[in-house]
C-alpha atoms as a PDB file:
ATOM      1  CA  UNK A   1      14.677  11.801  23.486  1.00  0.00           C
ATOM      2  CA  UNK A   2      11.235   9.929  22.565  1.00  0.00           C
ATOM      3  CA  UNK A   3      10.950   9.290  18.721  1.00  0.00           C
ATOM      4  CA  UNK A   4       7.368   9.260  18.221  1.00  0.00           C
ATOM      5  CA  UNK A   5       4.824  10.856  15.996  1.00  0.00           C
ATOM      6  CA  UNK A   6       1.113  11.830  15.569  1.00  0.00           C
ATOM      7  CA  UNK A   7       0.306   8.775  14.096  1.00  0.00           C
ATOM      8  CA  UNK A   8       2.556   6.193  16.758  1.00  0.00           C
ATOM      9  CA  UNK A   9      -0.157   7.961  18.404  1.00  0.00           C
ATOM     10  CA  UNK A  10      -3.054   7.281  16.417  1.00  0.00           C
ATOM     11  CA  UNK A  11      -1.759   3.674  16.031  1.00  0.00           C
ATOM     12  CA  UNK A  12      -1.547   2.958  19.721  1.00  0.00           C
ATOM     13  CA  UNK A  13      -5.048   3.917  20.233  1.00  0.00           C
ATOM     14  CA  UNK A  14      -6.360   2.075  17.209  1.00  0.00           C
ATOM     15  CA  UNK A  15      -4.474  -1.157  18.136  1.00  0.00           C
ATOM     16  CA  UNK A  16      -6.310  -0.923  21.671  1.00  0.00           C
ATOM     17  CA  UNK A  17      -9.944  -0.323  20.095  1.00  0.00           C
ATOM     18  CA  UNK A  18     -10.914  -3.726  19.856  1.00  0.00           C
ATOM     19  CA  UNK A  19     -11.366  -3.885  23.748  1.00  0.00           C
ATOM     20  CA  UNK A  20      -8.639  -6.693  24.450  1.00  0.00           C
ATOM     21  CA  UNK A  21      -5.705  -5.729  27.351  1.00  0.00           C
ATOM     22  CA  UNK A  22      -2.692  -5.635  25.711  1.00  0.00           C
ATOM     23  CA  UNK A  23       1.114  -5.184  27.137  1.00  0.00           C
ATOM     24  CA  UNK A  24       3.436  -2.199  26.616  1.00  0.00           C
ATOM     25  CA  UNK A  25       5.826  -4.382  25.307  1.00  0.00           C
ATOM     26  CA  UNK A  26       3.613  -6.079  22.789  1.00  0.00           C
ATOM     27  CA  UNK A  27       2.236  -2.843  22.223  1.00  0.00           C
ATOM     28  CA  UNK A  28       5.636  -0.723  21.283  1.00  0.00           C
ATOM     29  CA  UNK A  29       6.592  -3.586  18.684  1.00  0.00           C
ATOM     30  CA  UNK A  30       3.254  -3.618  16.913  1.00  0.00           C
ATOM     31  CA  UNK A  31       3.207  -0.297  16.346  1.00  0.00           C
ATOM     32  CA  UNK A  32       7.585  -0.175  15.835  1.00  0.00           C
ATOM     33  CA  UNK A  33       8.809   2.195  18.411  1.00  0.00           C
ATOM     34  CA  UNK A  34      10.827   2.210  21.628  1.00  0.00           C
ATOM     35  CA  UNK A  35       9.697   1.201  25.101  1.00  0.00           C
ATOM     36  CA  UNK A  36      10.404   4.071  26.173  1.00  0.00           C
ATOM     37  CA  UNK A  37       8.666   6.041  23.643  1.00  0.00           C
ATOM     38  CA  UNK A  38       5.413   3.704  24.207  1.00  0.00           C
ATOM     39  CA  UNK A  39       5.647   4.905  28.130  1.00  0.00           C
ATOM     40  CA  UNK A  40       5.264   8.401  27.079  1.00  0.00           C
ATOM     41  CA  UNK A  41       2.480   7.718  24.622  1.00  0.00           C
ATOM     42  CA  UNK A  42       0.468   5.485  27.278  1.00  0.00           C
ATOM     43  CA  UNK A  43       1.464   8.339  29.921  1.00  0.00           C
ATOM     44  CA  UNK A  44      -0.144  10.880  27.860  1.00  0.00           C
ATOM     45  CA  UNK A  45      -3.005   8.935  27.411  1.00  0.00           C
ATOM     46  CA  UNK A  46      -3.609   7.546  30.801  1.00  0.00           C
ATOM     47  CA  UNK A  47      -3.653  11.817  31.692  1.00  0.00           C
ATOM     48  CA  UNK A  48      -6.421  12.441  28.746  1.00  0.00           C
ATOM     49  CA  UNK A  49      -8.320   9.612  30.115  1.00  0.00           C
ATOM     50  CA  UNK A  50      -8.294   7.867  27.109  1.00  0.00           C
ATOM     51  CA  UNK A  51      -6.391   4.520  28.579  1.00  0.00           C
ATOM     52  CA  UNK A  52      -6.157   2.349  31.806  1.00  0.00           C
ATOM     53  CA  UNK A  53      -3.662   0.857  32.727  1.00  0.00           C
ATOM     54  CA  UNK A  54      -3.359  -2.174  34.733  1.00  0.00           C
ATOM     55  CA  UNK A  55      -0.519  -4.705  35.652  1.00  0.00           C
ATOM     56  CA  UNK A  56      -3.541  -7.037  33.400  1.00  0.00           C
ATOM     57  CA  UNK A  57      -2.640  -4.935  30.580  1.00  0.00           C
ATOM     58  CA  UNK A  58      -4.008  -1.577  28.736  1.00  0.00           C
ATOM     59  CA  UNK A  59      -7.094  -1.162  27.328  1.00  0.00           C
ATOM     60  CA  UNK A  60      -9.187   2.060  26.096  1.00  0.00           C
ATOM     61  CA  UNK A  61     -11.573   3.861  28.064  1.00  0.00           C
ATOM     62  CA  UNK A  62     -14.875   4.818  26.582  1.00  0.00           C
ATOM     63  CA  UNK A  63     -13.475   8.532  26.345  1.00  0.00           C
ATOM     64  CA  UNK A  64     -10.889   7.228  24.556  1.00  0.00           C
ATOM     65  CA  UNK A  65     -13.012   4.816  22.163  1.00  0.00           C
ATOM     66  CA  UNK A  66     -15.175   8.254  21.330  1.00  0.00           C
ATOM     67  CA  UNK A  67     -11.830  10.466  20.846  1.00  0.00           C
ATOM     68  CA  UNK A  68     -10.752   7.550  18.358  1.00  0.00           C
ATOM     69  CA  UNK A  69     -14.312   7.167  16.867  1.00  0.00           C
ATOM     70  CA  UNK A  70     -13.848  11.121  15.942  1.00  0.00           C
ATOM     71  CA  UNK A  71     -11.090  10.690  13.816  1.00  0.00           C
ATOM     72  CA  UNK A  72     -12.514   9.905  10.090  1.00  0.00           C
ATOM     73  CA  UNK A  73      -9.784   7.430   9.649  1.00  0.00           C
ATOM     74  CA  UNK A  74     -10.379   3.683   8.818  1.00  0.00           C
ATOM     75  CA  UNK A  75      -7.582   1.932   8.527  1.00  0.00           C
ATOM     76  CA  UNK A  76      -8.156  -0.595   5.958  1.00  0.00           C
ATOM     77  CA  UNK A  77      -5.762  -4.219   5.474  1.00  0.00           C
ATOM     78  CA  UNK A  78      -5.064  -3.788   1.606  1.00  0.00           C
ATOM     79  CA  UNK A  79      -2.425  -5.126  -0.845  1.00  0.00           C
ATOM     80  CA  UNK A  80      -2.375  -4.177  -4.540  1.00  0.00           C
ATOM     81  CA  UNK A  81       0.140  -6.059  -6.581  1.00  0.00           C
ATOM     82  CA  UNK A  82       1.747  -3.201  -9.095  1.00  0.00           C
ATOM     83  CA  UNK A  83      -0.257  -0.306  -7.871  1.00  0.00           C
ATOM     84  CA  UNK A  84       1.810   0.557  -4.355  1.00  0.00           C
ATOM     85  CA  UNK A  85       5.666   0.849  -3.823  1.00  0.00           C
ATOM     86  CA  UNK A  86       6.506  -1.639  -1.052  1.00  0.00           C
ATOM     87  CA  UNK A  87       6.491  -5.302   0.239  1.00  0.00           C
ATOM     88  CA  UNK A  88       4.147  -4.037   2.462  1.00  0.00           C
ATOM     89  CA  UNK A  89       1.413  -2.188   2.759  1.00  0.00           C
ATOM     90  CA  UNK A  90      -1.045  -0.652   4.805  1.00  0.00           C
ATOM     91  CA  UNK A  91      -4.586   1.488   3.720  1.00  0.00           C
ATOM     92  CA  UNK A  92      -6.130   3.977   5.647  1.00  0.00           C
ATOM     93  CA  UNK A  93      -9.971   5.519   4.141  1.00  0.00           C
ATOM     94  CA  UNK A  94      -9.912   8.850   4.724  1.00  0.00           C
ATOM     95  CA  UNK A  95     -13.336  10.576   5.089  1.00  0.00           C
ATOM     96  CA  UNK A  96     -14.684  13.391   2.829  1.00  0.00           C
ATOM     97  CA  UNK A  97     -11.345  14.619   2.153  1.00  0.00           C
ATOM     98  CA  UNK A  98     -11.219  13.865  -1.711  1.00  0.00           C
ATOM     99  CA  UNK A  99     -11.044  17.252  -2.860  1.00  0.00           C
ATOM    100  CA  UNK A 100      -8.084  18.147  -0.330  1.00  0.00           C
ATOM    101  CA  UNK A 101      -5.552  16.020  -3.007  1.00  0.00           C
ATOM    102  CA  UNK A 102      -4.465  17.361  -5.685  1.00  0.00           C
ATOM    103  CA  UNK A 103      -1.792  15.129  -6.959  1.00  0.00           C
ATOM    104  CA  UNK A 104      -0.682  12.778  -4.360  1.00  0.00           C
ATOM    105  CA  UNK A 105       2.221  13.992  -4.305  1.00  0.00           C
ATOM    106  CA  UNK A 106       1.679  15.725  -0.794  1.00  0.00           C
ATOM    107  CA  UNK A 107       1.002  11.572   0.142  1.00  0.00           C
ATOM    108  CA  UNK A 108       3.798  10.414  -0.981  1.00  0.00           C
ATOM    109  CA  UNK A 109       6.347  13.031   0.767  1.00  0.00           C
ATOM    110  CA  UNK A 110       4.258  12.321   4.192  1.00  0.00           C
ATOM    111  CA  UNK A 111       5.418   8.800   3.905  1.00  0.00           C
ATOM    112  CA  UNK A 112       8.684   9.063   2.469  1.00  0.00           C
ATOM    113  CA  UNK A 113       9.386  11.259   5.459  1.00  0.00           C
ATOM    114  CA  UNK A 114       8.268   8.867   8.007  1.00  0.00           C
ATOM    115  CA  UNK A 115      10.660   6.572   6.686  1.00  0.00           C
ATOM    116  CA  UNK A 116       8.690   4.420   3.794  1.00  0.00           C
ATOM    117  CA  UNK A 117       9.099   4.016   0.567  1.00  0.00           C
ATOM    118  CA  UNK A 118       5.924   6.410  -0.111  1.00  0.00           C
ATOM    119  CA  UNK A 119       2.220   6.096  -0.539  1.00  0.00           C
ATOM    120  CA  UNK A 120      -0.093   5.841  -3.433  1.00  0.00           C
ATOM    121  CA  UNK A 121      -3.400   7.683  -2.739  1.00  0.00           C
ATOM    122  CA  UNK A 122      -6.839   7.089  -4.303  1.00  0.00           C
ATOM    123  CA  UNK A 123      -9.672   9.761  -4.568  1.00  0.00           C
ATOM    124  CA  UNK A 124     -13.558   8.399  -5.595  1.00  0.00           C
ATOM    125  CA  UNK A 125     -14.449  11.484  -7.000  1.00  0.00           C
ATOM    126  CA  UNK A 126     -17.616  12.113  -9.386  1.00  0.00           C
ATOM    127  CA  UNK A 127     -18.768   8.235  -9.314  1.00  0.00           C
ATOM    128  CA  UNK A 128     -15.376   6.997 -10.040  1.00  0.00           C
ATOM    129  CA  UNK A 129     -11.971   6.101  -8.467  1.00  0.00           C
ATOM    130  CA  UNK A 130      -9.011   7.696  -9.662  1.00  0.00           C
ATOM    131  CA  UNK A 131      -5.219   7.976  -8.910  1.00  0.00           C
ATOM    132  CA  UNK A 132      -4.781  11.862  -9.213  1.00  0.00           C
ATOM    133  CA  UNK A 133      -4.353  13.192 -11.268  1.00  0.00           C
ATOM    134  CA  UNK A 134      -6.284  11.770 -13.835  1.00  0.00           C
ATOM    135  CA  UNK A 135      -5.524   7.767 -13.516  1.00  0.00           C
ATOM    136  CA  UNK A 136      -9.124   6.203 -14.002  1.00  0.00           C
ATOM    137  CA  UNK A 137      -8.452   2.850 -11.998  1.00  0.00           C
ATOM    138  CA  UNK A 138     -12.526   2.013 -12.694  1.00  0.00           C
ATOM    139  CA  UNK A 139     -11.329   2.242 -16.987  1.00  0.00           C
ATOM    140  CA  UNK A 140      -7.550   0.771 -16.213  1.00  0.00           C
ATOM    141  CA  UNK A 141      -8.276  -1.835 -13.129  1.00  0.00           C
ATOM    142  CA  UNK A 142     -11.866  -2.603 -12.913  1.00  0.00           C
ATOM    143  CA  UNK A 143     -11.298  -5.473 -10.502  1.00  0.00           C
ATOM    144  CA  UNK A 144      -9.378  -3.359  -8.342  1.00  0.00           C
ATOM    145  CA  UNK A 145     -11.801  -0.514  -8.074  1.00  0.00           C
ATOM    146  CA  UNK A 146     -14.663  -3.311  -7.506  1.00  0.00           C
ATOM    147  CA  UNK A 147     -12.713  -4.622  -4.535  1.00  0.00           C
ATOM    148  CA  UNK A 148     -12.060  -1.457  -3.204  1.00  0.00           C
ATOM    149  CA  UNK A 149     -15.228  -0.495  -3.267  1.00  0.00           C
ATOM    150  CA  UNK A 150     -17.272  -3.599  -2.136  1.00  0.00           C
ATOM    151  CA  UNK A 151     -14.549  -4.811   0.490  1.00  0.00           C
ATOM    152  CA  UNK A 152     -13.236  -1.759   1.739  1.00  0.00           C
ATOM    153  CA  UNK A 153     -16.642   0.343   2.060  1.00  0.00           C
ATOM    154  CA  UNK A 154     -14.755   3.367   0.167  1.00  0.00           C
ATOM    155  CA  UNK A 155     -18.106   6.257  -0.755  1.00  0.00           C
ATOM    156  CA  UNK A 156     -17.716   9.423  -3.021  1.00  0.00           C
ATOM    157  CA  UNK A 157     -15.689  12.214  -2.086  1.00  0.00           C
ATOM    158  CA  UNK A 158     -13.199   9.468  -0.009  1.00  0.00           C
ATOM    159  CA  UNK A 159      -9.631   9.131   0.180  1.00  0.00           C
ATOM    160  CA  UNK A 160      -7.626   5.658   0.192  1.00  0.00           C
ATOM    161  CA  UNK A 161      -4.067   6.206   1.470  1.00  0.00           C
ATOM    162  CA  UNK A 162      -1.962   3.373   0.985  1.00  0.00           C
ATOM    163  CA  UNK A 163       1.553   3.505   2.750  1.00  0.00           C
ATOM    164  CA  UNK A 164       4.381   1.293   1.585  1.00  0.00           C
ATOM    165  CA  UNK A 165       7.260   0.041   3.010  1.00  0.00           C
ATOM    166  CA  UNK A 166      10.235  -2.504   3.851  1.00  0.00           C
ATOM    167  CA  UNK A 167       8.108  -3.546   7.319  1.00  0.00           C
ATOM    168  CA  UNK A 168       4.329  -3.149   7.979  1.00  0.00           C
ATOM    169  CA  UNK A 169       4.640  -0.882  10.783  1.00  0.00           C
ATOM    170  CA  UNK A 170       6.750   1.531   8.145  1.00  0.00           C
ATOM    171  CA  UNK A 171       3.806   1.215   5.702  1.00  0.00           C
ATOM    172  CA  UNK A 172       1.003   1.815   8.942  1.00  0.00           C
ATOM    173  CA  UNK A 173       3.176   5.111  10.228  1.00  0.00           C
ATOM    174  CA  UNK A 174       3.226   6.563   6.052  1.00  0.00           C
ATOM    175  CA  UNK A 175      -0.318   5.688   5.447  1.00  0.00           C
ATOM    176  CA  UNK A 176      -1.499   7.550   9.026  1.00  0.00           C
ATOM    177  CA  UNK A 177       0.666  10.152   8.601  1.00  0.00           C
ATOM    178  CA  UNK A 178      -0.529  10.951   5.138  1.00  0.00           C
ATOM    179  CA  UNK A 179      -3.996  10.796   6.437  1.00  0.00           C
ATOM    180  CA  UNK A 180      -3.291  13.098   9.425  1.00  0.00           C
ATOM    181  CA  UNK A 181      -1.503  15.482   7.134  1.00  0.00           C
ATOM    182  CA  UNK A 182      -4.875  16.429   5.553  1.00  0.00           C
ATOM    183  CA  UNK A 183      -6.507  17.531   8.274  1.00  0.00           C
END
């Protein structure tokens, strides 16, 4: 039985967008699943066109790059001391999707269900950057909300999902999988 999800998925694909060959091996640890899970996800791929592979190594075809380039995802390397349950963490901006969370609660589950420890989601809504509902990070964490908004390119009516977890690839899978869930 393969024990993958949307966002092992998602993850393999991103991992590969920067153009370099990489092995299945290498590949299936960085984004924490089995070997033979990873064979099926490169399988699938290699039949959408979206990989190559070679005994060199995998890389992403240009069908693949503008598949990728589709999704209004950006994952995002992030750590907020306090503000995310986890020793680590992984963001993920989510595109114009700011007034599809309500609560964050919906975030949270998504990632607890994956297997984290949850995720902490951030809306910039109206000018300003809150943690629904109603947690003003711009009035409570001013330094925060500057960095998020200088370093991590966040614009109105965005979504920062940040996944949390005992290993990174537990915090990359929440924060994905959040981010898929709202679409």
């Amino acid at each position: 039985m393969f024990r993958f999800n949307d966002a092992n998925v998602y993850w393999t694909m991103y991992l590969l967008s920067d153009g370099k060959r990489i092995g299945r091996k290498r590949l299936a640890d960085e984004v924490g699943i089995g070997e033979g899970s990873m064979r099926r996800i490169l399988d699938t791929l290699q039949e959408w066109g979206y990989i190559s592979i070679k005994q060199t190594g995998i890389i992403i075809t240009k069908a693949g790059q503008t598949f990728l380039e589709q999704i209004p995802i950006q994952p995002v390397d992030i750590y907020l001391e306090g503000s995310v349950i986890g020793s680590q963490q992984q963001g993920v901006i989510v595109k114009g999707v700011a007034d599809k969370i309500n609560n964050g609660m919906e975030q949270r589950d998504a990632g607890i269900k994956v297997g984290a420890e949850g995720c902490t989601t951030i809306v910039y809504r109206d000018g300003k950057l809150f943690i629904p509902p109603d947690w003003n990070l711009d009035t409570e964490r001013p330094e925060t909300a500057k960095k998020i908004r200088e370093e991590y390119g966040m614009k109105e009516d965005d979504a920062l999902i940040i996944g949390g977890g005992t290993t990174k690839q537990s915090a990359i899978i929440a924060a994905v999988s959040a981010a898929l869930d709202l679409f």
